[in-house]
N, C-alpha and C. Protein backbone atom coordinates (compact mmCIF):
# COMPACT_ATOMS: atom_id res chain seq x y z
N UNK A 1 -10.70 -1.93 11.48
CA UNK A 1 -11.00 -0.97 10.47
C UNK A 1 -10.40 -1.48 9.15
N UNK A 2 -11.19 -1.03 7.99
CA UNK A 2 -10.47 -1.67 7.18
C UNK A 2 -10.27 -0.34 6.20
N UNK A 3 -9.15 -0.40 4.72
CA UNK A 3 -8.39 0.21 3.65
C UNK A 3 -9.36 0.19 2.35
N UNK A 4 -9.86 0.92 1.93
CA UNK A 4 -10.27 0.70 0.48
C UNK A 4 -8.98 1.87 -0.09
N UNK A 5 -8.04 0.07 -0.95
CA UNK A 5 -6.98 1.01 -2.30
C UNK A 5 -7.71 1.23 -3.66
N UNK A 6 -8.78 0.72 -3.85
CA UNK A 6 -9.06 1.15 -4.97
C UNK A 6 -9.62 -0.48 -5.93
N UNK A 7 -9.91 -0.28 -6.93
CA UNK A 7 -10.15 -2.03 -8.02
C UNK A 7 -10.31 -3.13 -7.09
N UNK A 8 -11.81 -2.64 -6.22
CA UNK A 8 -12.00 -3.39 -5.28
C UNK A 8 -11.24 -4.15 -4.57
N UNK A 9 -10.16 -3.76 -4.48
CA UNK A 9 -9.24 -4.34 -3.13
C UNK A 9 -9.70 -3.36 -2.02
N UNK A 10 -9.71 -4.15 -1.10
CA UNK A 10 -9.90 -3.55 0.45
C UNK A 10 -9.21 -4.31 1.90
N UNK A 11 -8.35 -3.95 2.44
CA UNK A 11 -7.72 -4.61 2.96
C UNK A 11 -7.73 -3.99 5.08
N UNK A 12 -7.59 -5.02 6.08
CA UNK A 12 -7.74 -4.39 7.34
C UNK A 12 -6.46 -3.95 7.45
N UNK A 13 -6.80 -2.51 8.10
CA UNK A 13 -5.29 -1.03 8.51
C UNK A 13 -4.61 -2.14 9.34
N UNK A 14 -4.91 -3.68 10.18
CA UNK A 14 -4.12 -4.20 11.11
C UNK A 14 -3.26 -5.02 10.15
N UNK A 15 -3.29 -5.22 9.09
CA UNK A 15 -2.44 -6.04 8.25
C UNK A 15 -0.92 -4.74 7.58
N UNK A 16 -1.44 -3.69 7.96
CA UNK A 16 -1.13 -2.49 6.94
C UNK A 16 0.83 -2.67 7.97
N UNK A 17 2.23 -3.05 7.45
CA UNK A 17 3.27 -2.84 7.86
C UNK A 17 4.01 -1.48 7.46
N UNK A 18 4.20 -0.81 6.30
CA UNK A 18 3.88 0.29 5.73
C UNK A 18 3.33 0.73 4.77
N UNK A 19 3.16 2.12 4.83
CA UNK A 19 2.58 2.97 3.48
C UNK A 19 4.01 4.00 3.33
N UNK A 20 4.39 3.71 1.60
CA UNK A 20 5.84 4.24 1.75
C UNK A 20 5.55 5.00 0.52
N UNK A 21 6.21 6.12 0.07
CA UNK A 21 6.36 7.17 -1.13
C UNK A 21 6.99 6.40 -1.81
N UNK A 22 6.42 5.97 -3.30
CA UNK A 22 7.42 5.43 -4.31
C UNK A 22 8.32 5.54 -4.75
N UNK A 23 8.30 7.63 -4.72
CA UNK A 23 9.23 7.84 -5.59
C UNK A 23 10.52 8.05 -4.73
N UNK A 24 10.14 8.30 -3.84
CA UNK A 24 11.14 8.50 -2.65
C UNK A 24 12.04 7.30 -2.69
N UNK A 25 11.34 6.17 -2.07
CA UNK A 25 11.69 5.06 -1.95
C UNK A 25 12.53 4.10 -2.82
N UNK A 26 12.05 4.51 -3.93
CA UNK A 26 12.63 3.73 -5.15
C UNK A 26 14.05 3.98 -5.49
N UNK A 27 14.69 5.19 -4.81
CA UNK A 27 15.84 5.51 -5.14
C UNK A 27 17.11 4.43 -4.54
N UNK A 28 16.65 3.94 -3.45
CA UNK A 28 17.10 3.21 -2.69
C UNK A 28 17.80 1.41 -2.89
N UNK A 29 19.03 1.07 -3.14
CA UNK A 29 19.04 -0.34 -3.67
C UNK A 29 18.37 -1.08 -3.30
N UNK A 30 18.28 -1.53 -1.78
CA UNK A 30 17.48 -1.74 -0.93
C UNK A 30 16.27 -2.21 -1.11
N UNK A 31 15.59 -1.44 -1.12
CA UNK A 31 13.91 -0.94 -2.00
C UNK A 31 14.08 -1.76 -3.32
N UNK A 32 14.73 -1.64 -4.21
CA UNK A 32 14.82 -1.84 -5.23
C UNK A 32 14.95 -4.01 -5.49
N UNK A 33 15.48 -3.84 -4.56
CA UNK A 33 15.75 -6.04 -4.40
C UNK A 33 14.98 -6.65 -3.48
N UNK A 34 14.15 -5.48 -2.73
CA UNK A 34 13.03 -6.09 -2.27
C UNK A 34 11.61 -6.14 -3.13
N UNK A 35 12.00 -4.99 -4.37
CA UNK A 35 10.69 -5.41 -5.28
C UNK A 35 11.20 -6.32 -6.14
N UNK A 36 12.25 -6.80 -6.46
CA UNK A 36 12.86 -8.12 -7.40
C UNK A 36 12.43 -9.13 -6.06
N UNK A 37 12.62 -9.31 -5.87
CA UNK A 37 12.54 -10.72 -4.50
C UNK A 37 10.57 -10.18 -4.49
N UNK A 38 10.08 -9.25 -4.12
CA UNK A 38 8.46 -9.65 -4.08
C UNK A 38 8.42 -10.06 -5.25
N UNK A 39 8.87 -8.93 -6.78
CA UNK A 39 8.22 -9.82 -7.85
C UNK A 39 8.27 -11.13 -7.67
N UNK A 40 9.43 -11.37 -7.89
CA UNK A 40 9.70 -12.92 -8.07
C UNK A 40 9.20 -13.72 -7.39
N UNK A 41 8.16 -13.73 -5.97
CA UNK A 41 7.39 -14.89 -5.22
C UNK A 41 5.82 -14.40 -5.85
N UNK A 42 5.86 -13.58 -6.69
CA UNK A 42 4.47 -13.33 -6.78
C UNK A 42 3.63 -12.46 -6.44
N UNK A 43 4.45 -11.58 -5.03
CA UNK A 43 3.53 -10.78 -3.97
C UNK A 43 2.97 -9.28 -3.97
N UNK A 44 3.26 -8.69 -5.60
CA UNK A 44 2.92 -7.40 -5.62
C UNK A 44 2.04 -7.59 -6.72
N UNK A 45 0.67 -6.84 -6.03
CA UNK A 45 -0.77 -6.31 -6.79
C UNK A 45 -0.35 -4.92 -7.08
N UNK A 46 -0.64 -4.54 -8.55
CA UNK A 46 -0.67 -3.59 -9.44
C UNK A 46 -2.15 -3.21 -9.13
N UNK A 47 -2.46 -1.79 -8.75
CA UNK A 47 -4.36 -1.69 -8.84
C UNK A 47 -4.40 -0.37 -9.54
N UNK A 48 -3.58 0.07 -10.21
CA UNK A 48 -3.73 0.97 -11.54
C UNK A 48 -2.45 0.76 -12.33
N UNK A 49 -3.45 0.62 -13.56
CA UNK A 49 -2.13 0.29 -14.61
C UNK A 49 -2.53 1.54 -15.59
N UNK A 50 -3.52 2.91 -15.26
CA UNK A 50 -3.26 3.77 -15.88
C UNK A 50 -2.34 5.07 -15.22
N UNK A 51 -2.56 4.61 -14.27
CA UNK A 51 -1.94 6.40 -13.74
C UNK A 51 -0.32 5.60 -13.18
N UNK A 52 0.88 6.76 -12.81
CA UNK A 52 1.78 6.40 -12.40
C UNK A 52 1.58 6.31 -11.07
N UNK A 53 1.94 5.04 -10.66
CA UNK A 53 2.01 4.60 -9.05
C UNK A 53 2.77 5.96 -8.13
N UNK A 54 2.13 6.10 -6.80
CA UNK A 54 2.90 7.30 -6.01
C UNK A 54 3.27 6.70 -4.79
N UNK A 55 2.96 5.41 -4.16
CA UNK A 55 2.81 4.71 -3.44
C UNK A 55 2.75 3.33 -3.32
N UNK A 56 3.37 2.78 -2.19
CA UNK A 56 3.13 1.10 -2.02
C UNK A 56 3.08 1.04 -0.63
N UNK A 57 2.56 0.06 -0.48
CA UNK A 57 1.90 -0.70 1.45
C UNK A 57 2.12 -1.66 1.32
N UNK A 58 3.09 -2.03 2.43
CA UNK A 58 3.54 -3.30 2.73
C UNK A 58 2.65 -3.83 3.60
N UNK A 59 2.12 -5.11 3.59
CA UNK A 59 0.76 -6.19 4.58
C UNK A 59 0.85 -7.54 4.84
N UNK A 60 1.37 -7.75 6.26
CA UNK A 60 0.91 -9.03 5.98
C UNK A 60 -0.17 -9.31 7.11
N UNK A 61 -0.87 -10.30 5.96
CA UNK A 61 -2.05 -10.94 6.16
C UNK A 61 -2.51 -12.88 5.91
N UNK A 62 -3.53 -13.01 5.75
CA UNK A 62 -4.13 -14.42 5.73
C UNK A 62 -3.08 -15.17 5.23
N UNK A 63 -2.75 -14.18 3.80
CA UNK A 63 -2.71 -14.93 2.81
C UNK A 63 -0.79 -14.83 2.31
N UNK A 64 -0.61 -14.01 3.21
CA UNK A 64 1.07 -14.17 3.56
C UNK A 64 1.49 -12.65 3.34
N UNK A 65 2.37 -12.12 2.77
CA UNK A 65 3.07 -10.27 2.65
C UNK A 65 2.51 -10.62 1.52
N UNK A 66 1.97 -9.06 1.21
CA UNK A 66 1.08 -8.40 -0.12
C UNK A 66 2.10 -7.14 -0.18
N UNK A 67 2.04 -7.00 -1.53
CA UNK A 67 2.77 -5.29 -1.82
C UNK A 67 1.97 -4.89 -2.71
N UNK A 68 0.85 -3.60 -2.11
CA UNK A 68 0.23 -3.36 -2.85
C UNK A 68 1.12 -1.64 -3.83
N UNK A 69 0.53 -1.78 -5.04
CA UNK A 69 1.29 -0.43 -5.74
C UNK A 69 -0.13 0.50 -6.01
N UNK A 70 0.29 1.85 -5.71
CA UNK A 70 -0.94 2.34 -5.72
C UNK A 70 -0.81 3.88 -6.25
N UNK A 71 -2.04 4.07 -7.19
CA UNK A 71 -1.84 5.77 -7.77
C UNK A 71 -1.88 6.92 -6.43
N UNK A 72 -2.84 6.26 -5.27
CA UNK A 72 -2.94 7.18 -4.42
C UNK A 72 -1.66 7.05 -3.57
N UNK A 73 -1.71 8.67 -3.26
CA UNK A 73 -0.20 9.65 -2.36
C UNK A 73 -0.41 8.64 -1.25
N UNK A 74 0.90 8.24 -0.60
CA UNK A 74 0.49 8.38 0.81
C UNK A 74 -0.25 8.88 1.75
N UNK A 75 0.15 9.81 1.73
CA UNK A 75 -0.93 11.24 2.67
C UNK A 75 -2.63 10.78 2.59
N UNK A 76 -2.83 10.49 1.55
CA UNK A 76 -4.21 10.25 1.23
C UNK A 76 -4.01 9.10 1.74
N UNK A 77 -3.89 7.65 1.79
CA UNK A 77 -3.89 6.51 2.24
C UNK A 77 -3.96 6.84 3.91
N UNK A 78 -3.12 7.39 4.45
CA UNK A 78 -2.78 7.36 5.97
C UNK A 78 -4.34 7.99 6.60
N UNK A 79 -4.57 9.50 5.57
CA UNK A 79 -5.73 10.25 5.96
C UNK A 79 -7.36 8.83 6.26
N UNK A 80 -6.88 8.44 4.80
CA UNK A 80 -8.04 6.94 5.42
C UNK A 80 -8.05 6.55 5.94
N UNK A 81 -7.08 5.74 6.53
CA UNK A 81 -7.06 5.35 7.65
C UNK A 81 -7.70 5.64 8.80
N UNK A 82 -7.56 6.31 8.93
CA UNK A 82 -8.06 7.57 10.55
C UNK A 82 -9.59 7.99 10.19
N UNK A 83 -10.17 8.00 9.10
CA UNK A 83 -11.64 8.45 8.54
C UNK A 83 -12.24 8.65 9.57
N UNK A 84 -12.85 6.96 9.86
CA UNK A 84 -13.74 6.78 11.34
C UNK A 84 -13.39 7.01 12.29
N UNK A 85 -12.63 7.23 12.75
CA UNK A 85 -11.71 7.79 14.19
C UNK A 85 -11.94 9.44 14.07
N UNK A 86 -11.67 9.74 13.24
CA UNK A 86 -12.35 11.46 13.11
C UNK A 86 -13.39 11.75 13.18
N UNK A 87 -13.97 10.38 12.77
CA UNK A 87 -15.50 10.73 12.77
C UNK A 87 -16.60 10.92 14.09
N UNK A 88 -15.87 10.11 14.56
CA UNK A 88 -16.29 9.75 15.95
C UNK A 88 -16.02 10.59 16.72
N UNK A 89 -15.36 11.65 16.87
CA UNK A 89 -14.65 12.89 17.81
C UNK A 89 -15.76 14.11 17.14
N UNK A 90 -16.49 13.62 16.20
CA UNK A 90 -17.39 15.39 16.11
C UNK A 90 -18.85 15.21 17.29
């Protein structure tokens, strides 16, 4: 199954390690030197640079760990996930 985040990124839910609350998260040092250490190799996609980010998903895939930053809630991300799987139960 695959993720549509949005600015044509689309990514497979099997790459997906988490979907985490930003704001939550961000409070955290932790959190905070793991987005200095992604910046710094390169590995975080911005896919709105108008609205304030509410969310990030950690992935790894092909092409190594992605951190994607994203306007959409969690809740909404996870709900995608599951789309076709709901769909299939009517």
């Amino acid at each position: 199954m695959y993720l549509h985040l949005g600015k044509n990124v689309v990514i497979r839910t099997g790459d997906i390690l988490a979907i985490l609350d930003i704001e939550n998260s961000s409070v955290s040092k932790i959190t905070r030197e793991f987005f200095a250490a992604a910046r710094g190799r390169g590995e975080i996609v911005y896919l709105n640079s108008t609205e304030l980010p509410k969310s990030f998903l950690i992935c790894n895939g092909r092409d190594g760990v992605r951190v994607y930053v994203s306007h959409l809630a969690p809740s909404t991300l996870k709900k995608r996930t599951g789309f076709l799987e709901n769909i299939s139960n009517l």
